[in-house]
C-alpha atoms as a PDB file:
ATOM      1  CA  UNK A   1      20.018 -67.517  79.908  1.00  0.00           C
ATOM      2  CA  UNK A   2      20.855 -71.292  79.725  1.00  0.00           C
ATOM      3  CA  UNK A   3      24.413 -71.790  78.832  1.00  0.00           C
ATOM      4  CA  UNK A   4      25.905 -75.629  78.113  1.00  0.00           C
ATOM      5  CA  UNK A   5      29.437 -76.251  77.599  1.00  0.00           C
ATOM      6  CA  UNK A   6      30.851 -78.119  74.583  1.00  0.00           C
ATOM      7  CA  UNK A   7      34.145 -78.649  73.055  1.00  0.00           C
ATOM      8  CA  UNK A   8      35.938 -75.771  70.835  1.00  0.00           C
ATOM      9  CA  UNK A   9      37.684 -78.689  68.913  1.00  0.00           C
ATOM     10  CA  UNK A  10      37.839 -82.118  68.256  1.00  0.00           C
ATOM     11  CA  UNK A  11      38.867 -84.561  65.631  1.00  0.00           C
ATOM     12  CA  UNK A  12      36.652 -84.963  62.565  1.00  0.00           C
ATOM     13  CA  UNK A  13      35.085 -88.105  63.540  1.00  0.00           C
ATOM     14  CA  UNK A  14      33.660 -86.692  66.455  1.00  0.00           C
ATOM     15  CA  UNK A  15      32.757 -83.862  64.913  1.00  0.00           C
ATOM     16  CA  UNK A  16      28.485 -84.042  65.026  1.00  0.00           C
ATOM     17  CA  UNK A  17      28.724 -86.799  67.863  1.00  0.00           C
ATOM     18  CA  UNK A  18      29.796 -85.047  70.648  1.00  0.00           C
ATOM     19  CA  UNK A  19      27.482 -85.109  73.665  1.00  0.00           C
ATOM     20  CA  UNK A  20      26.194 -81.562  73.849  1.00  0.00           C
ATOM     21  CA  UNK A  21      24.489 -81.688  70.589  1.00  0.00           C
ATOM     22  CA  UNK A  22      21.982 -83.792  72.440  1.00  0.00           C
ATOM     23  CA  UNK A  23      21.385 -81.383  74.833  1.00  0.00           C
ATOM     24  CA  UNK A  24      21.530 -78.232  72.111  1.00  0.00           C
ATOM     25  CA  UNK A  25      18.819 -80.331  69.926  1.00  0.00           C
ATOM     26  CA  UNK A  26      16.567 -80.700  73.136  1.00  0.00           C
ATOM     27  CA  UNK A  27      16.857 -77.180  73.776  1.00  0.00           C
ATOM     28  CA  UNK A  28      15.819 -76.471  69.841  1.00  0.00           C
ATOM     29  CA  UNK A  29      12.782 -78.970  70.500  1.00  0.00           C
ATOM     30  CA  UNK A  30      11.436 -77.440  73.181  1.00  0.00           C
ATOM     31  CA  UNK A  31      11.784 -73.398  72.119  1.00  0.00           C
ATOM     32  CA  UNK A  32      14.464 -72.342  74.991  1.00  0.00           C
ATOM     33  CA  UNK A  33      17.680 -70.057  73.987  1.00  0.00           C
ATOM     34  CA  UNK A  34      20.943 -71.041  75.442  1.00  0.00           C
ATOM     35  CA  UNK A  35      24.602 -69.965  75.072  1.00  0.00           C
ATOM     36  CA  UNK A  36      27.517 -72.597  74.332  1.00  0.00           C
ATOM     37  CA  UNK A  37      30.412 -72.020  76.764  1.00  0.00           C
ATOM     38  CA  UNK A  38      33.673 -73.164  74.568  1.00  0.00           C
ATOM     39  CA  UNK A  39      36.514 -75.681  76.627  1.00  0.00           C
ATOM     40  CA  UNK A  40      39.512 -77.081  75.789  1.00  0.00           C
ATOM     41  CA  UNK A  41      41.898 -79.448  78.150  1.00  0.00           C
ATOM     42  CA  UNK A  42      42.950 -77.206  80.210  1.00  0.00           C
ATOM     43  CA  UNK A  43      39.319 -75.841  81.666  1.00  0.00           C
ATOM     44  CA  UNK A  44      38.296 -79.559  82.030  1.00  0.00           C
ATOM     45  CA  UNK A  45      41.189 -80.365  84.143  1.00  0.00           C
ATOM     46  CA  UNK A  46      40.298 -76.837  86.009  1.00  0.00           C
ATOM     47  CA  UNK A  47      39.199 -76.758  89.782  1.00  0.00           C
ATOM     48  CA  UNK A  48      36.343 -74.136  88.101  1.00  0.00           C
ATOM     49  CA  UNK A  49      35.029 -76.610  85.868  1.00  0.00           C
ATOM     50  CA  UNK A  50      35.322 -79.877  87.962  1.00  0.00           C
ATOM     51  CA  UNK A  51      32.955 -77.983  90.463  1.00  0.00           C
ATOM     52  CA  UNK A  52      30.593 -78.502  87.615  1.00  0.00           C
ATOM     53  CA  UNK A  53      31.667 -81.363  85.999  1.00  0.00           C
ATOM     54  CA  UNK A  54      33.418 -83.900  88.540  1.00  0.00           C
ATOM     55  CA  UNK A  55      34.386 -85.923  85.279  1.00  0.00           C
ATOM     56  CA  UNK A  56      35.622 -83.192  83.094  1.00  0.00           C
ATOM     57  CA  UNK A  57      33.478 -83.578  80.288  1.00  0.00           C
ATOM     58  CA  UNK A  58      30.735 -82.210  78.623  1.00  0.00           C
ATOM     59  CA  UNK A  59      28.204 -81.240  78.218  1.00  0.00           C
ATOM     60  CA  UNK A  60      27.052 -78.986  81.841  1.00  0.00           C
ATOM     61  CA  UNK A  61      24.281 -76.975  82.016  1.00  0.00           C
ATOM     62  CA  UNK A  62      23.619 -73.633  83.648  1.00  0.00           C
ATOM     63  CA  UNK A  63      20.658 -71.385  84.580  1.00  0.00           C
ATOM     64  CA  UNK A  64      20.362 -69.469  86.799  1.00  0.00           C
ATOM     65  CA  UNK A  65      23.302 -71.403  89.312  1.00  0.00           C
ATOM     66  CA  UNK A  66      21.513 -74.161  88.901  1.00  0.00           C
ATOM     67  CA  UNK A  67      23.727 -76.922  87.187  1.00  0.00           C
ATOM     68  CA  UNK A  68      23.335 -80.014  85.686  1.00  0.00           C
ATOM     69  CA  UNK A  69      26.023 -82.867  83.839  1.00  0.00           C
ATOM     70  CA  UNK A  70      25.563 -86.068  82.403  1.00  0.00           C
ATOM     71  CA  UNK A  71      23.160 -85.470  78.418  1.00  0.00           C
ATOM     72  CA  UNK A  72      20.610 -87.967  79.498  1.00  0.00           C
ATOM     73  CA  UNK A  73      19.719 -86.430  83.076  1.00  0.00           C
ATOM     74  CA  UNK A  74      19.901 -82.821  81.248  1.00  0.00           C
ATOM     75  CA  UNK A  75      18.219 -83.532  78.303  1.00  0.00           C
ATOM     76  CA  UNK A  76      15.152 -85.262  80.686  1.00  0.00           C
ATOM     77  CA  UNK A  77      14.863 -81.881  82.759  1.00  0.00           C
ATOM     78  CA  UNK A  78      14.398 -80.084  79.278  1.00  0.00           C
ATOM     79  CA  UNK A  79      11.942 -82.213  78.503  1.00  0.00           C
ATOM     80  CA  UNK A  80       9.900 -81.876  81.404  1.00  0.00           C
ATOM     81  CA  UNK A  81       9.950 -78.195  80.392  1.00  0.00           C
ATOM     82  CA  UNK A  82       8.632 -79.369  76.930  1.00  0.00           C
ATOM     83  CA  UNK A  83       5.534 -80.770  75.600  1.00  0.00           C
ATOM     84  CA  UNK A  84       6.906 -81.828  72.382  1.00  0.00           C
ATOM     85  CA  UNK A  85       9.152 -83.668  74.312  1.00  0.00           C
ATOM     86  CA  UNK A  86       7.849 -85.626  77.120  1.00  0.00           C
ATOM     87  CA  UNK A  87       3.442 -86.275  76.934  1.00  0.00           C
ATOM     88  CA  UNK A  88       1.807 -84.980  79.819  1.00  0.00           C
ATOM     89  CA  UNK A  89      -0.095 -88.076  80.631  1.00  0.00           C
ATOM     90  CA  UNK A  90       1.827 -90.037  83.343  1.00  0.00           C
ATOM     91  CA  UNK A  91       1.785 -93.461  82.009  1.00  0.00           C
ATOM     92  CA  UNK A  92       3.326 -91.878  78.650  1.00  0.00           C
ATOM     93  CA  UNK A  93       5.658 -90.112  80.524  1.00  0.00           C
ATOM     94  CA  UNK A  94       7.058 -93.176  82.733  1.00  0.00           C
ATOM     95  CA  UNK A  95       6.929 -95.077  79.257  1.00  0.00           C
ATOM     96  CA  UNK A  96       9.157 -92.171  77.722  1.00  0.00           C
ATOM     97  CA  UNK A  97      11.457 -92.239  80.356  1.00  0.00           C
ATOM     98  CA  UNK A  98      11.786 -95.915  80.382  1.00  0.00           C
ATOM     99  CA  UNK A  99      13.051 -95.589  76.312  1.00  0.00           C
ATOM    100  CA  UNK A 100      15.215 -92.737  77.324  1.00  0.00           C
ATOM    101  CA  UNK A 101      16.872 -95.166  80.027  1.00  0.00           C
ATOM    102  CA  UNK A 102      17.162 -97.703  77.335  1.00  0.00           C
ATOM    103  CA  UNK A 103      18.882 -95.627  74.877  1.00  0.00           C
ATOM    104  CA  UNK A 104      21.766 -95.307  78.118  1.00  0.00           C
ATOM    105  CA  UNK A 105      21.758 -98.198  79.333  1.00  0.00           C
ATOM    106  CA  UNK A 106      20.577-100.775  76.827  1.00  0.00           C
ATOM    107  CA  UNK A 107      21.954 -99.639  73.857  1.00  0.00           C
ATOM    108  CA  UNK A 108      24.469 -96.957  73.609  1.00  0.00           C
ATOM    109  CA  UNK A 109      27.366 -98.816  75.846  1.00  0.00           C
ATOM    110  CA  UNK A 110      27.175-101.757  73.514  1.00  0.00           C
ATOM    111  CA  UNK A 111      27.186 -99.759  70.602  1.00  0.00           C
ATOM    112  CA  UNK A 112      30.334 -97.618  72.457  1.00  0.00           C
ATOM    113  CA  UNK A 113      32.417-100.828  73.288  1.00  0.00           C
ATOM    114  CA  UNK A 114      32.328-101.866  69.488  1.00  0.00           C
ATOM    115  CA  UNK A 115      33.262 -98.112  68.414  1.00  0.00           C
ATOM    116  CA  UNK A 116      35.984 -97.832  70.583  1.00  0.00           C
ATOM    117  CA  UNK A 117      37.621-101.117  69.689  1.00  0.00           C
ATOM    118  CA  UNK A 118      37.412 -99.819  65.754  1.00  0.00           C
ATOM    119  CA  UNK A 119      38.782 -96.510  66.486  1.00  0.00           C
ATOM    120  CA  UNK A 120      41.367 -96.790  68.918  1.00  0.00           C
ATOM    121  CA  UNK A 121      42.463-100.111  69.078  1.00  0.00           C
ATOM    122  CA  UNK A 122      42.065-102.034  66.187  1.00  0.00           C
ATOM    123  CA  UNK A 123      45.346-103.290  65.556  1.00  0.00           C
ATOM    124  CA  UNK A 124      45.747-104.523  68.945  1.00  0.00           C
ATOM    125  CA  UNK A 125      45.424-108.705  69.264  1.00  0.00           C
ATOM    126  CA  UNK A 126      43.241-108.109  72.633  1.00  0.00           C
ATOM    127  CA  UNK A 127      40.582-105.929  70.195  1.00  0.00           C
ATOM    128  CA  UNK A 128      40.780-108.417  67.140  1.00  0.00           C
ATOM    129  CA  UNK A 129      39.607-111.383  69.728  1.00  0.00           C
ATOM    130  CA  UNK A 130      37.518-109.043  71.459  1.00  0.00           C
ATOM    131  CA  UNK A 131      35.868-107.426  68.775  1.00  0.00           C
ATOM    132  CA  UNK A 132      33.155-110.223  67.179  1.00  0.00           C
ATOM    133  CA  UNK A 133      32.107-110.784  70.492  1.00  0.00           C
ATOM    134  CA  UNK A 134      31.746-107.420  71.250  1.00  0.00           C
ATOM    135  CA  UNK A 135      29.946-106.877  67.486  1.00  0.00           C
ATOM    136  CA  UNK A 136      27.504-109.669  67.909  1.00  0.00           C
ATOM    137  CA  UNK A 137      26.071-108.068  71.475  1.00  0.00           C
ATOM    138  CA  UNK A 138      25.799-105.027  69.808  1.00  0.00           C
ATOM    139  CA  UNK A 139      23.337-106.213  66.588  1.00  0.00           C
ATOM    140  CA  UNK A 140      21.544-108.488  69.183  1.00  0.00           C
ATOM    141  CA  UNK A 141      20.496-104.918  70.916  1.00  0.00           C
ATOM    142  CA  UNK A 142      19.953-103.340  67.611  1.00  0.00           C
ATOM    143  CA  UNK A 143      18.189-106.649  66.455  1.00  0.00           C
ATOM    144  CA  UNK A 144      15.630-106.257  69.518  1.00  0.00           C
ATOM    145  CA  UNK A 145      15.440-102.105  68.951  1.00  0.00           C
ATOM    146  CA  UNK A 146      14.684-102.730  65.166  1.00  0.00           C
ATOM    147  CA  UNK A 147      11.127-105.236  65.985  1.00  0.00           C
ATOM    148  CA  UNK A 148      10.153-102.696  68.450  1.00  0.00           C
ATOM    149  CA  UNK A 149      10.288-100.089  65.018  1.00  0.00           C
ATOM    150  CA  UNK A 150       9.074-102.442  62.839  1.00  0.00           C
ATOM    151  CA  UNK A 151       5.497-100.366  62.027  1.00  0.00           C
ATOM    152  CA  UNK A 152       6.413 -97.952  63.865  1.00  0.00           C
ATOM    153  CA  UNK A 153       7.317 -94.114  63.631  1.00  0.00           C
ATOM    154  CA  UNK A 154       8.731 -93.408  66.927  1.00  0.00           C
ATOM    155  CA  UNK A 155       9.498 -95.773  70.199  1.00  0.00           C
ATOM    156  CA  UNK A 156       5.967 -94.524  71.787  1.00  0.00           C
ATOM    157  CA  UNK A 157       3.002 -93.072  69.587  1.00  0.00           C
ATOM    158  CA  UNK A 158       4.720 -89.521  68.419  1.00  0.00           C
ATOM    159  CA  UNK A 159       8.482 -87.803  68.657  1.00  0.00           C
ATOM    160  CA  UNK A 160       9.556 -87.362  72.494  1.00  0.00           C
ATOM    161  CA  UNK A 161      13.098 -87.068  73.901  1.00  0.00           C
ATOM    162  CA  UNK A 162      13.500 -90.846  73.848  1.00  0.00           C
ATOM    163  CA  UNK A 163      13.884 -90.930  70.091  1.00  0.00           C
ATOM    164  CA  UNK A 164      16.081 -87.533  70.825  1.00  0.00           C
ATOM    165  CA  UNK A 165      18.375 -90.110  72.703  1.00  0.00           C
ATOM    166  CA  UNK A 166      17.868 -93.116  70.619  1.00  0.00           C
ATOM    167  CA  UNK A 167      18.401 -91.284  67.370  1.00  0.00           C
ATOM    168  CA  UNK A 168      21.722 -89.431  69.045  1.00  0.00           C
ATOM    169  CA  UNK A 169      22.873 -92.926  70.037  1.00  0.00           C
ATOM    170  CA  UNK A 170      22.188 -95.058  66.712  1.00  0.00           C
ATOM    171  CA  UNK A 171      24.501 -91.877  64.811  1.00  0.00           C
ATOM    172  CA  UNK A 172      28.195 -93.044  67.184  1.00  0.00           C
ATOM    173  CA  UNK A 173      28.794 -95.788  64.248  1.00  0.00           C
ATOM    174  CA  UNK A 174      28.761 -94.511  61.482  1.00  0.00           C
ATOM    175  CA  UNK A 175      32.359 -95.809  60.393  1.00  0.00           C
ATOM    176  CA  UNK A 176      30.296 -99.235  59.932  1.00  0.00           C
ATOM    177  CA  UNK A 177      27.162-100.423  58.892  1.00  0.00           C
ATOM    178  CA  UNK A 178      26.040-102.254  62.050  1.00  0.00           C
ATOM    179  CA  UNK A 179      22.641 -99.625  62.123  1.00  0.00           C
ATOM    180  CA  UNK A 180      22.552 -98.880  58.419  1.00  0.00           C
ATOM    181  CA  UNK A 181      22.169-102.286  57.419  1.00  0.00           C
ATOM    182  CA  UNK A 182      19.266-102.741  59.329  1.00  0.00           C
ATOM    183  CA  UNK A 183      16.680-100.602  56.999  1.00  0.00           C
ATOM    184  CA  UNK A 184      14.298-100.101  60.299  1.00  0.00           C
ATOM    185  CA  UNK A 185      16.372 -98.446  62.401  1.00  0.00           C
ATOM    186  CA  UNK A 186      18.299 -96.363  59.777  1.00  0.00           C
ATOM    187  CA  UNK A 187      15.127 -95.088  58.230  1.00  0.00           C
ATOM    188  CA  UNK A 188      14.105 -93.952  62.162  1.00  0.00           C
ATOM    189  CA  UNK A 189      17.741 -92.577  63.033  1.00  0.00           C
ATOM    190  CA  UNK A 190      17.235 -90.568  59.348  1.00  0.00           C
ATOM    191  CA  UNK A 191      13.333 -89.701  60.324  1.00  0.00           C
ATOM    192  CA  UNK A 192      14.718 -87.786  63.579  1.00  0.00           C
ATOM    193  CA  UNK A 193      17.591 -86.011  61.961  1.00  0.00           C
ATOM    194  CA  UNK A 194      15.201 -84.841  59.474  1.00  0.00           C
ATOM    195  CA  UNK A 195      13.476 -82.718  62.186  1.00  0.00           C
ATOM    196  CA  UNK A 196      14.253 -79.281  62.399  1.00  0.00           C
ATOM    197  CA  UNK A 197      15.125 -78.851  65.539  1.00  0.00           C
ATOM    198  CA  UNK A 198      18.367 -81.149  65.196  1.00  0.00           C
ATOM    199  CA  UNK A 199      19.247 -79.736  61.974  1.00  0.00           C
ATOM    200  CA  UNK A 200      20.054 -76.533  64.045  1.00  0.00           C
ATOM    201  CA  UNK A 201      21.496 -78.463  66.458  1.00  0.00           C
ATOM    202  CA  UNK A 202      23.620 -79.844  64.600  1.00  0.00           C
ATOM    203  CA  UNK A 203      24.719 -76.826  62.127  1.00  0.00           C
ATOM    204  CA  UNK A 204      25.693 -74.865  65.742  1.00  0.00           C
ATOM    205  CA  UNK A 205      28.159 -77.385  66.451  1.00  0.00           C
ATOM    206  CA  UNK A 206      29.594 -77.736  63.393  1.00  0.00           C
ATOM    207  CA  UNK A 207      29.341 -73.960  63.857  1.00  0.00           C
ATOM    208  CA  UNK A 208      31.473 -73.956  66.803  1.00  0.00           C
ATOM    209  CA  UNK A 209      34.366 -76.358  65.439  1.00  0.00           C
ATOM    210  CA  UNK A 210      35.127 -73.917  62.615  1.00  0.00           C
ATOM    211  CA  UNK A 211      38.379 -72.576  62.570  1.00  0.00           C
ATOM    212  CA  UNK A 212      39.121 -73.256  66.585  1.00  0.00           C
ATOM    213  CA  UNK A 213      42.494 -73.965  67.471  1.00  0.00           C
ATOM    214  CA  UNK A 214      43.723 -76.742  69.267  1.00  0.00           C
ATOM    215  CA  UNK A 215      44.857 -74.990  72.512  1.00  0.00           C
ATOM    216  CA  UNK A 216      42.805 -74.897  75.475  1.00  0.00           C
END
């Protein structure tokens, strides 16, 4: 049985964002039954759990001893498990795998940056001077993402775990309106969470926040 490891509580804004739901909605995608293993702060600070996770975080993945971290890197190995989510013709593949980079890479540290400066640090003067700089990079990425869409259903010709990734990253901020005033991209981010794969996903985390306390 596959297990991944995900949070037993965070704070409501979080709540639907953490990282594991990526790898939970991949796992929906592609058919495969898994097992959440629930953490708190003291099992990420654990020698147990850095032996899976140098970083602490989550998500990990298990089967069988083999492990995994990092969403992106786990979510590709579903996918190669998954015809739904990665084609089986190798020039669609690479192409797949380049978007899935690009969500990473491209995108989701820019949109990150501008998240954490609204969330955390806002009424600091380094963030206020910081922040239209760090705004305008971000829509400039979004700007590029959004003529890619325009026409289009998904980043390649049908749903693969690119748009899994893409979708999962264009959800962090939704405190503003940097993706849903762009009507491209938030009618793509709403055409993946319409699938019903992440609408699982999703309800199992929720599922998993309910009524946890705060202790590790």
């Amino acid at each position: 049985m596959i297990s991944v490891s995900a949070f037993r509580w965070v704070p409501e804004f979080a709540r639907g964002l953490v990282r594991d739901l990526r790898v939970r909605w991949a796992l929906e995608e592609a058919g495969l039954p898994y097992d959440t293993w629930l953490i708190g702060p003291n099992d990420q600070q654990s020698d147990t759990y850095r032996r899976l996770q140098p970083f602490g975080q989550v998500p990990t993945y298990e089967e069988d001893g083999f492990v995994l971290f990092e969403s992106g890197a786990i979510v590709h190995h579903i996918a190669t498990k998954s015809d739904t989510l990665m084609p089986r013709e190798e020039k669609a593949r690479a192409r797949t795998l380049t978007w899935m980079f690009a969500a990473l890479n491209s995108i989701e540290p820019h949109i990150q940056n501008l998240t954490a400066i609204d969330l955390f640090h806002a009424d600091k003067d380094w963030a206020k001077e910081r922040r239209p700089g760090a705004l305008q990079l971000a829509q400039s990425r979004l700007e590029a993402l959004s003529q890619w869409l325009d026409g289009r259903d998904y980043l390649e010709e049908r749903f693969t775990a690119a748009d899994l990734l893409m979708a999962s990253v264009l959800r962090i901020p939704r405190h503003c309106d940097l993706v849903t005033a762009m009507p491209v991209l938030e009618n793509y981010r709403l055409r993946c969470e319409a699938r019903p794969a992440f609408k699982r996903a999703l309800a199992a985390q929720m599922n998993d926040f309910a009524e946890k306390p705060v202790a590790a």
